[in-house]
Protein backbone atom coordinates (compact mmCIF):
# COMPACT_ATOMS: atom_id res chain seq x y z
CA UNK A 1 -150.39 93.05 -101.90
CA UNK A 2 -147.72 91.20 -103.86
CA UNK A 3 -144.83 93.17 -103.68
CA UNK A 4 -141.85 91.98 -106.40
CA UNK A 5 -138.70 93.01 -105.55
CA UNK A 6 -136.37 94.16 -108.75
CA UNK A 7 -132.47 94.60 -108.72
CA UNK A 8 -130.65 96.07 -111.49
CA UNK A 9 -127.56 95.05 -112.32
CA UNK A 10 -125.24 95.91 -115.47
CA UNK A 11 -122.24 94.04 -116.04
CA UNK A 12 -120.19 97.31 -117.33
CA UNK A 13 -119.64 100.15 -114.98
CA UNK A 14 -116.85 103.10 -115.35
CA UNK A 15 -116.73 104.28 -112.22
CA UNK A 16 -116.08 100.74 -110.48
CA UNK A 17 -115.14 98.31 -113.77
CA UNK A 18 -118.11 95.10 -112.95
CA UNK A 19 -119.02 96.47 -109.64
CA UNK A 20 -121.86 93.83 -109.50
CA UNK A 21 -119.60 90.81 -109.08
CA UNK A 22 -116.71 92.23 -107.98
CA UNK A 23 -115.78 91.18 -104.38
CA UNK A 24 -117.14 93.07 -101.27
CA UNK A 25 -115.47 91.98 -98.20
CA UNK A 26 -115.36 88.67 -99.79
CA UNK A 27 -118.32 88.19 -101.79
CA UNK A 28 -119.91 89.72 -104.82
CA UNK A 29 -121.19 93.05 -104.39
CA UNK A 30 -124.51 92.15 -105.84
CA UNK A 31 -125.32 88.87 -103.20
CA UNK A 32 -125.77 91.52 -100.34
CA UNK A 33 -128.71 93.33 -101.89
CA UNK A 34 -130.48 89.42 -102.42
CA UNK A 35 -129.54 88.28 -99.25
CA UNK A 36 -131.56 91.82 -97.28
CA UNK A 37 -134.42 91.58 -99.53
CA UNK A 38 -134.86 87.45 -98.85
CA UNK A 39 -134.22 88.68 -95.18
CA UNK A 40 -137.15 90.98 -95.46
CA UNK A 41 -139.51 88.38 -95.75
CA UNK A 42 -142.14 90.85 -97.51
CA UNK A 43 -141.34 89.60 -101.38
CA UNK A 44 -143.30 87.11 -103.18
CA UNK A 45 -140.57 87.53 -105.52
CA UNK A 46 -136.89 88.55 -106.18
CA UNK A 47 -135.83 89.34 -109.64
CA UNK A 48 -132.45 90.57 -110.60
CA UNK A 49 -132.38 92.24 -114.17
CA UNK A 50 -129.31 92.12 -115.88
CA UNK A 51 -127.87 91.97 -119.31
CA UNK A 52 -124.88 89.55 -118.51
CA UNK A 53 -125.20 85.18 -118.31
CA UNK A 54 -122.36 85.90 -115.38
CA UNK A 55 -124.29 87.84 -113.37
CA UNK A 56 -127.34 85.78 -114.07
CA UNK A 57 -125.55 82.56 -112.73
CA UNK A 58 -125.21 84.44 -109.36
CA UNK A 59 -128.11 85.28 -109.22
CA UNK A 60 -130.02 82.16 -109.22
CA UNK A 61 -127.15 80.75 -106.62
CA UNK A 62 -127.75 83.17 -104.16
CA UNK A 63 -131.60 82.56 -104.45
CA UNK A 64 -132.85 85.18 -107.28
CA UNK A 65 -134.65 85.18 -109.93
CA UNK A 66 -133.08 85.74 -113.54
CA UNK A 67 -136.21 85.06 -116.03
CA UNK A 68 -135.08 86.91 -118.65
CA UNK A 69 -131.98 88.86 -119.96
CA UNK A 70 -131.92 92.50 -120.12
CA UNK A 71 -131.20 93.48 -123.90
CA UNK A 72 -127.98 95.15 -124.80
CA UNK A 73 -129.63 98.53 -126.08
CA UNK A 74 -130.91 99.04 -122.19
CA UNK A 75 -127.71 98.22 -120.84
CA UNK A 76 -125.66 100.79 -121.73
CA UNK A 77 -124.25 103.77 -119.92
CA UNK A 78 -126.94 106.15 -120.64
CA UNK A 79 -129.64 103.31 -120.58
CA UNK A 80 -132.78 104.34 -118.59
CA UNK A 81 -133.67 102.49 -115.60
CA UNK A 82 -136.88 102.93 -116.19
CA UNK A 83 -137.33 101.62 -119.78
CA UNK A 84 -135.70 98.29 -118.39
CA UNK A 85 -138.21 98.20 -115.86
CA UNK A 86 -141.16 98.55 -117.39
CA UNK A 87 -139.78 96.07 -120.53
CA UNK A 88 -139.52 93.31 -117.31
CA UNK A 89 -142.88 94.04 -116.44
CA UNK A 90 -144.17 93.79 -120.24
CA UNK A 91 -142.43 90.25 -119.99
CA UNK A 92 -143.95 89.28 -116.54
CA UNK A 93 -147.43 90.02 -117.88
CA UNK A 94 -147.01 87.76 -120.90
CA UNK A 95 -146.42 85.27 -118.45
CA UNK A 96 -149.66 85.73 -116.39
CA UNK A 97 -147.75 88.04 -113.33
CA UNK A 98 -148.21 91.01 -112.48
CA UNK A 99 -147.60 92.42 -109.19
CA UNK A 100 -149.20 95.32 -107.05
CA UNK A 101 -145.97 97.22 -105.83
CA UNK A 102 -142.05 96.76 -107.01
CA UNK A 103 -139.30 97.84 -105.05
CA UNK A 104 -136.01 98.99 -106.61
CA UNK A 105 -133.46 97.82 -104.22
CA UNK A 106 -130.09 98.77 -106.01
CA UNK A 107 -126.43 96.86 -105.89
CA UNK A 108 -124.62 99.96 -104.75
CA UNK A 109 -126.26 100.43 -100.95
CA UNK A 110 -124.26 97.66 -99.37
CA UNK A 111 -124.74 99.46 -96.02
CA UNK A 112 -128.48 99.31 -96.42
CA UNK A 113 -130.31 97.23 -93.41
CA UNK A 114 -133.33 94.93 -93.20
CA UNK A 115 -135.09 97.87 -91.37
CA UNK A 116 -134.70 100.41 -93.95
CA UNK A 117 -137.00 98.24 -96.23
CA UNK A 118 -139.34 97.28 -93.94
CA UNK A 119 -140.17 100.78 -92.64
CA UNK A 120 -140.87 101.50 -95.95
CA UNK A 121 -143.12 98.62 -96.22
CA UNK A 122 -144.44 99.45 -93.17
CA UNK A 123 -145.65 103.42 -94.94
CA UNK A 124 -147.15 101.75 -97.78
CA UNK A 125 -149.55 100.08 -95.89
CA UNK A 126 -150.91 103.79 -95.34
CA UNK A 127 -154.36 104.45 -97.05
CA UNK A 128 -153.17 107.18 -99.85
CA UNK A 129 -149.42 106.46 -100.35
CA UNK A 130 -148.50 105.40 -103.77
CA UNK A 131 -144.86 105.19 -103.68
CA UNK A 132 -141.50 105.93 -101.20
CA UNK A 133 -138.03 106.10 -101.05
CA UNK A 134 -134.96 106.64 -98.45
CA UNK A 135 -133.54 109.74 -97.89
CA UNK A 136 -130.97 111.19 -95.37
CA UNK A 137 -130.42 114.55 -94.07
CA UNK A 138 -128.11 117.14 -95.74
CA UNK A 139 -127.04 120.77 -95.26
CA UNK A 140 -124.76 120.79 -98.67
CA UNK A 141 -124.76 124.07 -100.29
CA UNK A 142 -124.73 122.82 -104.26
CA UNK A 143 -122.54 124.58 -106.75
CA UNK A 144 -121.75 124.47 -110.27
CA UNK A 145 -118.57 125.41 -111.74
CA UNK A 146 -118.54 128.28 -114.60
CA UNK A 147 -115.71 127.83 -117.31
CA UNK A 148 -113.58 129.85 -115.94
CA UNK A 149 -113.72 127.57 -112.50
CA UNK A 150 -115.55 130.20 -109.93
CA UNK A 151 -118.15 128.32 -107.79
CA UNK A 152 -122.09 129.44 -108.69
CA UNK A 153 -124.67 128.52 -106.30
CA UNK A 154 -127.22 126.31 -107.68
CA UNK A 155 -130.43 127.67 -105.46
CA UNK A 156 -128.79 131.38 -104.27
CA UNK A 157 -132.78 132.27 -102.86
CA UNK A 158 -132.02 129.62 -100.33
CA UNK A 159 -128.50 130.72 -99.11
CA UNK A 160 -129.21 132.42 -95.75
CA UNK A 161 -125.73 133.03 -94.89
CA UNK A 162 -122.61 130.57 -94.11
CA UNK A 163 -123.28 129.13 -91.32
CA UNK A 164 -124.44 126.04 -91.35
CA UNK A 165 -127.63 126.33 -88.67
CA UNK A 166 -128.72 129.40 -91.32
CA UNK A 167 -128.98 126.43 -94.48
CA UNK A 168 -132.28 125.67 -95.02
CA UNK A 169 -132.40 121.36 -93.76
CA UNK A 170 -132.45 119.47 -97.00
CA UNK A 171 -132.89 115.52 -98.03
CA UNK A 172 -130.88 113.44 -100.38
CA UNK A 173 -131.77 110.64 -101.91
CA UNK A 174 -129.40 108.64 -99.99
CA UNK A 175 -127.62 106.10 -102.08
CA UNK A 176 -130.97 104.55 -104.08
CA UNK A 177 -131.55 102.28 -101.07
CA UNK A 178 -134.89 102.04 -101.03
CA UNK A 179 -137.73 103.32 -103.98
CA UNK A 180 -141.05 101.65 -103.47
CA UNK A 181 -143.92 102.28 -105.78
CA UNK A 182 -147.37 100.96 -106.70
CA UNK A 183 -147.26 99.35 -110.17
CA UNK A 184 -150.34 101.70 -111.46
CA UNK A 185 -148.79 104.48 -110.44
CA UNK A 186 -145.34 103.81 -111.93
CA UNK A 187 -146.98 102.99 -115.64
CA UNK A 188 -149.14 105.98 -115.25
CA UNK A 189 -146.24 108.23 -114.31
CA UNK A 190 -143.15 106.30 -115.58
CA UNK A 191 -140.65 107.21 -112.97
CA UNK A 192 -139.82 106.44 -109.63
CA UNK A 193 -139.96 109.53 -107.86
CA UNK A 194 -142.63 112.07 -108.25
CA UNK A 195 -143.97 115.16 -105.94
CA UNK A 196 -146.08 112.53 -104.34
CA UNK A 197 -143.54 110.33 -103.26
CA UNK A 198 -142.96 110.09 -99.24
CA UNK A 199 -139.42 110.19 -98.39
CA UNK A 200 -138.72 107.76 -95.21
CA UNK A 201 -135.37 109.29 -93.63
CA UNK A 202 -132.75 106.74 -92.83
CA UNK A 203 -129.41 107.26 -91.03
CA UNK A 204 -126.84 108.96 -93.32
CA UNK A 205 -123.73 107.25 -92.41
CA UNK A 206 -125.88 104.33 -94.22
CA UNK A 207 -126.03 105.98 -97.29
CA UNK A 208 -122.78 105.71 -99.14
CA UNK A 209 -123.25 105.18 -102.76
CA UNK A 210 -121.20 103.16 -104.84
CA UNK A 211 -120.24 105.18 -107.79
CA UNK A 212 -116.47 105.54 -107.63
CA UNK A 213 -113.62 103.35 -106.00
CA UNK A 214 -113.34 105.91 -102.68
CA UNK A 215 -116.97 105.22 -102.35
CA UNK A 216 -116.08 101.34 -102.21
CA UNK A 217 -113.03 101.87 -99.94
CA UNK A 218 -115.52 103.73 -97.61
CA UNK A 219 -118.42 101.82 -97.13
CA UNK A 220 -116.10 98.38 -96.60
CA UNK A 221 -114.59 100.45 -93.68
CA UNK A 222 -118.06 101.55 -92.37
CA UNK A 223 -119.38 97.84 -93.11
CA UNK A 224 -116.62 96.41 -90.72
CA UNK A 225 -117.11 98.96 -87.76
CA UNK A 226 -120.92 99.68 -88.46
CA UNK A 227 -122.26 97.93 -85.05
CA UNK A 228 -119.14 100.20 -83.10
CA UNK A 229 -120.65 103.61 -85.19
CA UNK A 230 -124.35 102.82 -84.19
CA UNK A 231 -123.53 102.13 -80.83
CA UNK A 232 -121.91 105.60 -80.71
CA UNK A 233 -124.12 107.41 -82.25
CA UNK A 234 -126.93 106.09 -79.55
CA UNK A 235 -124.90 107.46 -77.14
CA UNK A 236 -124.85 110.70 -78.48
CA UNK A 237 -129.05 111.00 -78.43
């Protein structure tokens, strides 16, 4: 199966102002996410999709593929993901390619390993499975907040009491490290994640997002100490 491997990456960002390119530990954010998927040795192709020449230019150093630009109209705040997708697909086609699977691997899991993709490679293989994605383990009781600021359960039915071995176990999807899908499916269906999708569970202390500037403080710390915290978390099993 060819399997094409698709980053996303916007030059604007509120949260983190050109989180893409800015520097992670010394390099930009976005050359981590190329540099695991070359690693994984399971792409016949690597395409980053972006809107900005800047990005584009890293890119292609760090050994991506930039064949086209993303339009402006798709790379806005409230663009959908999934409209830029399937116009790089469009484009691919016109040019005689046209892959079986594409992975989403996106910019903001900088913790995300080699393994993590791999296993999910690994479940596609699997007669039946159309599509996958990372997940980690969660006991968060979700709440909105009324106008007047009291706290209102989001699911009350599953609230067993306060303790937390009473929560029902729950899954996040943990930081967008990993969605996997078979093209057919994802025209037919037009989104990443459906009722079908397997969820592969991956270690949680992996699965920092980057959305805001704690989240970036945060996973730099866990990316410096990460071989110390999985050696003692082994040790607690």
């Amino acid at each position: 199966m060819k399997n094409l491997a698709i980053i996303p990456a916007r030059l604007g960002s509120k949260g983190i102002p050109r989180k893409n390119i800015r520097l992670f530990l010394g390099k930009p954010l976005i050359v981590y996410t190329i540099e695991q998927a070359k690693a994984a040795g399971i792409f016949d192709r690597i395409l980053v999709d972006t809107d900005s020449e800047l990005i584009a230019n890293i890119a292609k150093k760090n050994g991506a593929e930039v064949p086209f630009l993303r339009p402006k109209e798709l790379a806005k705040d409230n663009s959908s993901i999934v409209d830029a997708v399937l116009l790089l697909i469009d484009r691919l086609k016109k040019t005689g390619y046209e892959p079986d699977v594409i992975t989403l691997l996106q910019t903001t899991s900088p913790l995300r390993e080699i393994a993590d993709i791999l296993v999910c490679w690994q479940k596609m293989q699997k007669k039946g499975v159309k599509s996958v994605c990372t997940v980690c383990q969660s006991h968060q009781r979700l709440y909105h907040l009324a106008q007047d600021g009291k706290l209102i359960l989001v699911n009350p039915d599953s609230e067993a009491g306060i303790n937390r071995q009473e929560v029902e176990k729950g899954y996040l999807l943990n930081g967008c490290m990993v969605y996997m899908i078979r093209l057919k499916t994802f025209l037919a269906i037009k989104k990443f994640v459906s009722s079908k999708t397997f969820g592969i569970i991956r270690p949680k202390w992996r699965s920092v997002d980057l959305d805001e500037i704690e989240d970036w403080i945060l996973a730099e710390n866990i990316f410096k100490i990460r071989e110390a915290i999985a050696r003692r978390i082994a040790n607690f099993k």
